[in-house]
PDB file of N, CA and C in Angstrom:
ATOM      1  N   UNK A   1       1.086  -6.556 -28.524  1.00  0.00           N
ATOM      2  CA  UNK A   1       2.195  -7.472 -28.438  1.00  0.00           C
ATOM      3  C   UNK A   1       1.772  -8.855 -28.908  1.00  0.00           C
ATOM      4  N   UNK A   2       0.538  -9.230 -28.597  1.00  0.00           N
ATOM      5  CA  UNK A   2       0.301 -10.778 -28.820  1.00  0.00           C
ATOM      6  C   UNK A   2       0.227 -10.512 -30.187  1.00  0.00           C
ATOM      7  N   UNK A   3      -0.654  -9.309 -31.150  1.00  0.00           N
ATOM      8  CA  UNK A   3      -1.062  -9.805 -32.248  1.00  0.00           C
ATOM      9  C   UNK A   3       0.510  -9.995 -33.065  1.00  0.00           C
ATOM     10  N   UNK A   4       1.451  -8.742 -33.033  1.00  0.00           N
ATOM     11  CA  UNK A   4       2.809  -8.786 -33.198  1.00  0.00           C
ATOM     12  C   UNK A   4       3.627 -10.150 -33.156  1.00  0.00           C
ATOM     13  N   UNK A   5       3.888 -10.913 -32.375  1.00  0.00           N
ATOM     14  CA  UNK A   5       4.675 -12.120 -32.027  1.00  0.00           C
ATOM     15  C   UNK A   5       3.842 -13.482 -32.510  1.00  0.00           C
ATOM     16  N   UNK A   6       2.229 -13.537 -31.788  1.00  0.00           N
ATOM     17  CA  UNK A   6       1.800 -15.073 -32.492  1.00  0.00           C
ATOM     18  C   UNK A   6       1.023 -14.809 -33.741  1.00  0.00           C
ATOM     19  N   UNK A   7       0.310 -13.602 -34.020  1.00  0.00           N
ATOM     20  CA  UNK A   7      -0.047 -13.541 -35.548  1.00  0.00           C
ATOM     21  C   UNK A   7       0.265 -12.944 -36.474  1.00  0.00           C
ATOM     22  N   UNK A   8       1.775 -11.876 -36.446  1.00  0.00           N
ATOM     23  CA  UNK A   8       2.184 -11.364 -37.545  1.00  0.00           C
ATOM     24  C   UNK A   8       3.417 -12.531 -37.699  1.00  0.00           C
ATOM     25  N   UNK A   9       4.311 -12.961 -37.085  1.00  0.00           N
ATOM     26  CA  UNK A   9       4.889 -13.602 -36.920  1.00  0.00           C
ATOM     27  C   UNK A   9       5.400 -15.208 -36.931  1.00  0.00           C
ATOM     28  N   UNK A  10       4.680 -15.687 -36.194  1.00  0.00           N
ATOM     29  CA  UNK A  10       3.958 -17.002 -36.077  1.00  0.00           C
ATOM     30  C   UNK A  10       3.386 -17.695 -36.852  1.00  0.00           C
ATOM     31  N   UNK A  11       2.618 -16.507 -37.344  1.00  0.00           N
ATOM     32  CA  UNK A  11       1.080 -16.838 -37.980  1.00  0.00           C
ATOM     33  C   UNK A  11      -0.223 -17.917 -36.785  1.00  0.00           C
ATOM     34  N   UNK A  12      -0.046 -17.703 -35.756  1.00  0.00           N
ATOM     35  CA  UNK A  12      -1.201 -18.665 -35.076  1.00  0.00           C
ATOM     36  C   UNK A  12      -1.926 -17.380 -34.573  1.00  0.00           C
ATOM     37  N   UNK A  13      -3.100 -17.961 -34.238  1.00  0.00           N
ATOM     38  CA  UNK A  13      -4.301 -16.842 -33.589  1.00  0.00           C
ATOM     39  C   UNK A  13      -3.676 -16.522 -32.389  1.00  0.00           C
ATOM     40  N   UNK A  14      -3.536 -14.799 -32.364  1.00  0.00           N
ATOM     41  CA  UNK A  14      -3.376 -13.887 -31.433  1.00  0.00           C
ATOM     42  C   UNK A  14      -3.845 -14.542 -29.928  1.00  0.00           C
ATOM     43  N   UNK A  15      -5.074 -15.192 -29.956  1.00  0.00           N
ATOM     44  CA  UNK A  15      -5.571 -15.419 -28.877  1.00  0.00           C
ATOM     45  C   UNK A  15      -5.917 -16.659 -28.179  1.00  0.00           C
ATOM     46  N   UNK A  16      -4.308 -17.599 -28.743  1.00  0.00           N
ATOM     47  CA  UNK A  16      -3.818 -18.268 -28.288  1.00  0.00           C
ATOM     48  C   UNK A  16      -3.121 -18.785 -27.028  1.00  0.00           C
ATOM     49  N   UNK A  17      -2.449 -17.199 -26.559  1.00  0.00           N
ATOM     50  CA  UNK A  17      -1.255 -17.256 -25.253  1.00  0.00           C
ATOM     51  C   UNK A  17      -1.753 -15.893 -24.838  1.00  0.00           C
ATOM     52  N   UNK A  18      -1.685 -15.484 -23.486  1.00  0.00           N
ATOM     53  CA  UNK A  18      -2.081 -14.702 -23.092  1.00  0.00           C
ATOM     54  C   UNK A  18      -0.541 -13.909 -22.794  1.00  0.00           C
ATOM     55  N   UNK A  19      -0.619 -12.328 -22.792  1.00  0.00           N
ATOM     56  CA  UNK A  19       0.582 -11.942 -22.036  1.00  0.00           C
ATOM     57  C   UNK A  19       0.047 -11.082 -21.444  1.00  0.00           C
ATOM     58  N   UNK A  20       1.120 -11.321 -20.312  1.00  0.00           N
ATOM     59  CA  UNK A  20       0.892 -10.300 -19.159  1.00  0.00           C
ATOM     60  C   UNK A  20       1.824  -9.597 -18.598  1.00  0.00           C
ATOM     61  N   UNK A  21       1.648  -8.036 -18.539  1.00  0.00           N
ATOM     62  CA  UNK A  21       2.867  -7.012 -18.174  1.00  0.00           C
ATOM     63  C   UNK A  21       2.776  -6.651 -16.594  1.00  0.00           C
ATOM     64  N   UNK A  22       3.660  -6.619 -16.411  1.00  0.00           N
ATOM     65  CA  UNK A  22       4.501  -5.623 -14.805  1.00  0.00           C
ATOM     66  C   UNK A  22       5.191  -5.275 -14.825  1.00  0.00           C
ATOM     67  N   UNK A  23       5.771  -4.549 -14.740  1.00  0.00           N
ATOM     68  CA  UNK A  23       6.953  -3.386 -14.867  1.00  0.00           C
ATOM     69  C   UNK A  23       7.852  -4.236 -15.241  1.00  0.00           C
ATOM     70  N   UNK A  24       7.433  -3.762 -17.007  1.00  0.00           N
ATOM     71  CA  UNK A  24       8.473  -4.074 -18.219  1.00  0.00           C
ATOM     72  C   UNK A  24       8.687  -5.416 -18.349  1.00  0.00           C
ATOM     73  N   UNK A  25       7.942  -6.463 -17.437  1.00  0.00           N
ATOM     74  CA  UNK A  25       8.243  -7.677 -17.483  1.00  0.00           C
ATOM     75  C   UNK A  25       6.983  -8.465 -18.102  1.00  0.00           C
ATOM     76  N   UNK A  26       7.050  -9.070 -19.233  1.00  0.00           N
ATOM     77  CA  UNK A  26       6.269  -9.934 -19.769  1.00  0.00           C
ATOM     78  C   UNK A  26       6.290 -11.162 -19.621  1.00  0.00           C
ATOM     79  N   UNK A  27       4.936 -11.754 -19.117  1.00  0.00           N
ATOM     80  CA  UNK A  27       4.590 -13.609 -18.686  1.00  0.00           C
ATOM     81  C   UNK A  27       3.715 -13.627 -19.668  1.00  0.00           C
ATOM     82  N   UNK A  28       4.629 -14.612 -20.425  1.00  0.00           N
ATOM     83  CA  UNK A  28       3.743 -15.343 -21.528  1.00  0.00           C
ATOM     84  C   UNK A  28       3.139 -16.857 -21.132  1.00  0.00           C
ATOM     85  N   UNK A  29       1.546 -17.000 -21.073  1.00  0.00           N
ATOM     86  CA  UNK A  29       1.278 -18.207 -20.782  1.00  0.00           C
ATOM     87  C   UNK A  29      -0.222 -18.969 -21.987  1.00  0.00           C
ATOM     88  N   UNK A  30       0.027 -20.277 -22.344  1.00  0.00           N
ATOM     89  CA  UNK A  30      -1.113 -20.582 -22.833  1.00  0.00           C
ATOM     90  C   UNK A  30      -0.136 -21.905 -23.842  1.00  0.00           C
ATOM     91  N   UNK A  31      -0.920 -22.194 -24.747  1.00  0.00           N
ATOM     92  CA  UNK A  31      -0.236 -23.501 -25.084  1.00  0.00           C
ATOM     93  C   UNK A  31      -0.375 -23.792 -26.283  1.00  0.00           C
ATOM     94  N   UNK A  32       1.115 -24.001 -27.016  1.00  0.00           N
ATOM     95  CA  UNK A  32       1.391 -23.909 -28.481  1.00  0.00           C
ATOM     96  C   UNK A  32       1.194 -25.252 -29.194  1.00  0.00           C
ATOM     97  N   UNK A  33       0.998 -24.718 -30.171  1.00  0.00           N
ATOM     98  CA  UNK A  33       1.055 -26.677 -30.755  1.00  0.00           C
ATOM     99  C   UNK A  33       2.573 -27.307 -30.748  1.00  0.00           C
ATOM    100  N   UNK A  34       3.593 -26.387 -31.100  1.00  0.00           N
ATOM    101  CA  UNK A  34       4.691 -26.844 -31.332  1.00  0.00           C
ATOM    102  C   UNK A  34       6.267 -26.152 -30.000  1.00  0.00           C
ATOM    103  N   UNK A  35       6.349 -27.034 -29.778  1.00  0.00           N
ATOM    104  CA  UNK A  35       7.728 -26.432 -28.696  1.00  0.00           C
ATOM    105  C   UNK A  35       8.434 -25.385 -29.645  1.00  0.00           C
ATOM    106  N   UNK A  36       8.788 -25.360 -30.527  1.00  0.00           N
ATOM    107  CA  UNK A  36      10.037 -24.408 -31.404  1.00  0.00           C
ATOM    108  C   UNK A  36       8.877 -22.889 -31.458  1.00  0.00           C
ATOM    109  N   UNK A  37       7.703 -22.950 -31.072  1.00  0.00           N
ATOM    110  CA  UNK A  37       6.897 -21.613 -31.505  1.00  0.00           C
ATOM    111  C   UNK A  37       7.405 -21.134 -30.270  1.00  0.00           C
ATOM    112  N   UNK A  38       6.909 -21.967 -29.259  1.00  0.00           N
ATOM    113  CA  UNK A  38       7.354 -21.422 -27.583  1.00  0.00           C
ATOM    114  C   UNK A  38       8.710 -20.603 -27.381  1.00  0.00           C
ATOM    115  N   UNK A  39       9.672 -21.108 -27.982  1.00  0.00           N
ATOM    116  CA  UNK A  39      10.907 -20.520 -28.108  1.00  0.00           C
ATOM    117  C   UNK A  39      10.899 -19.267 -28.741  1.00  0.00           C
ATOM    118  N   UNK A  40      10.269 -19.435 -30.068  1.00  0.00           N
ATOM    119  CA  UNK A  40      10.867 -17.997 -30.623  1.00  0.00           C
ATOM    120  C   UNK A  40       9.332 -17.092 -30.484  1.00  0.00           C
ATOM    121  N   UNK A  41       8.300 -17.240 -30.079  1.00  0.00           N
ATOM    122  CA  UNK A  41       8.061 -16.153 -29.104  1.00  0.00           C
ATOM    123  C   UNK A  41       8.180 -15.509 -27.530  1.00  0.00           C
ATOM    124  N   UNK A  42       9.175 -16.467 -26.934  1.00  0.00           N
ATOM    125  CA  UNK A  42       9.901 -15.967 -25.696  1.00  0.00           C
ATOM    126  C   UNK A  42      10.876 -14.883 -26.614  1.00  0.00           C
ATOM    127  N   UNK A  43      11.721 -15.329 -27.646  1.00  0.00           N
ATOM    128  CA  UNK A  43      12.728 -14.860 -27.922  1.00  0.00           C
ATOM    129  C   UNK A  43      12.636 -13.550 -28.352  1.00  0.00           C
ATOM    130  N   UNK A  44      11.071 -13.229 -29.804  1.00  0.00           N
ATOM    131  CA  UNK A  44      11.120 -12.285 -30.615  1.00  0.00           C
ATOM    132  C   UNK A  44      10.427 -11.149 -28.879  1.00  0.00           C
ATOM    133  N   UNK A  45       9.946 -11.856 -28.065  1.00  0.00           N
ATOM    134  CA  UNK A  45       9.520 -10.764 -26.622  1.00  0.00           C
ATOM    135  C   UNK A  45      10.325 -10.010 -26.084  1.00  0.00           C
ATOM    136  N   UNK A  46      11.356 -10.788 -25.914  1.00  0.00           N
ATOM    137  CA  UNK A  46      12.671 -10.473 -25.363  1.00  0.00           C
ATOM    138  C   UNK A  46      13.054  -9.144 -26.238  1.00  0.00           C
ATOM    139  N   UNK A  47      12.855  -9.412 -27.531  1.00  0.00           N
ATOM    140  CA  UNK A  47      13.694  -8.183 -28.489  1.00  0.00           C
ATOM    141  C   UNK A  47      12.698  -6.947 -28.370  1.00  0.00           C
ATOM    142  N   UNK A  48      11.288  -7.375 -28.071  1.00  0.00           N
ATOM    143  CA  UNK A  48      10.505  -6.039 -28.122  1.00  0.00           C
ATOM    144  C   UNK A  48      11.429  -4.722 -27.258  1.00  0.00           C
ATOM    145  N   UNK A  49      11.019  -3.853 -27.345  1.00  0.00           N
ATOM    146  CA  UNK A  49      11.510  -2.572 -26.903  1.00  0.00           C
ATOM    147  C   UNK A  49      10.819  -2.058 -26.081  1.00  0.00           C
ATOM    148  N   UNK A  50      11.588  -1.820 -25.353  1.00  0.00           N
ATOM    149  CA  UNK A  50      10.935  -1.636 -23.494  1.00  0.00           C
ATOM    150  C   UNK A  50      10.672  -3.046 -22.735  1.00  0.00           C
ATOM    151  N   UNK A  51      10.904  -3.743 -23.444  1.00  0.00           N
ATOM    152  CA  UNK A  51      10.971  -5.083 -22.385  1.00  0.00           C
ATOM    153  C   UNK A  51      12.395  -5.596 -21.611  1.00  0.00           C
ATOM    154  N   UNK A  52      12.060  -5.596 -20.472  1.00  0.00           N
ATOM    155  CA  UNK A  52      13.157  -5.870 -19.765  1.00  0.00           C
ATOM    156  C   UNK A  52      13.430  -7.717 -19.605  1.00  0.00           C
ATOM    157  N   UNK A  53      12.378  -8.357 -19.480  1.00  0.00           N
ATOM    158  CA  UNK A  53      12.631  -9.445 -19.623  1.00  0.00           C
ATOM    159  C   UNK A  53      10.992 -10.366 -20.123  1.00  0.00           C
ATOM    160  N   UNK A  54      11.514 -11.717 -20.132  1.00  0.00           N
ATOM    161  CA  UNK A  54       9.947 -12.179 -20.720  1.00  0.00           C
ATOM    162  C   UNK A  54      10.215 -13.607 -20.099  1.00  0.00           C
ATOM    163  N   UNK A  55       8.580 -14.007 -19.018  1.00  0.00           N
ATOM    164  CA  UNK A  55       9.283 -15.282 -18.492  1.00  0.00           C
ATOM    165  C   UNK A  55       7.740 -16.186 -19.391  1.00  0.00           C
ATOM    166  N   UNK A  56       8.723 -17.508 -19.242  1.00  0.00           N
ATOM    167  CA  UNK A  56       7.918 -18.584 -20.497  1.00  0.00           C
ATOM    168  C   UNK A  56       7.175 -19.390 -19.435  1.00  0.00           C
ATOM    169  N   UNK A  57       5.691 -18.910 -19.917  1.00  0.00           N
ATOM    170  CA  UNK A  57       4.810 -20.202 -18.967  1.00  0.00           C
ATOM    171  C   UNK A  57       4.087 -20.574 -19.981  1.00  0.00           C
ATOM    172  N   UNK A  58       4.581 -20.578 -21.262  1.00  0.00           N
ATOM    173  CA  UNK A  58       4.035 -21.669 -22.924  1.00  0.00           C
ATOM    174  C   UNK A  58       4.172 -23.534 -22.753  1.00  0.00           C
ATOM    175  N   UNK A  59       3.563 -23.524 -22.870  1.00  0.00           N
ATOM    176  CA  UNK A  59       3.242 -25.150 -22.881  1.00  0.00           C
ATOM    177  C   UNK A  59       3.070 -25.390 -24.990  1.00  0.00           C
TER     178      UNK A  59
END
């Protein structure tokens, strides 16, 4: 999922933001250079499949 959203996507290093699963629920946390990245990898998370929801702890 990380490499998917911050480095196919994004383009920033995978190992930037950490995510973390619990039943179907993804916490994204760690800290972007830019607010608008924060957004649309909450957003493109949200669209993954099998995710039920995705909560934003991106700085």
């Amino acid at each position: 999922m990380q490499r998917e959203v911050f480095a196919d996507v994004l383009w920033l290093s995978a190992h930037i933001a950490e995510a973390a699963v619990h039943d179907d629920v993804i916490t994204l946390t760690g800290q972007l250079e830019r607010r608008s990245d924060t957004a649309l990898a909450v957003g493109l998370t949200h669209r993954m499949d099998g995710v039920v929801d995705a909560v934003d702890h991106l700085t």
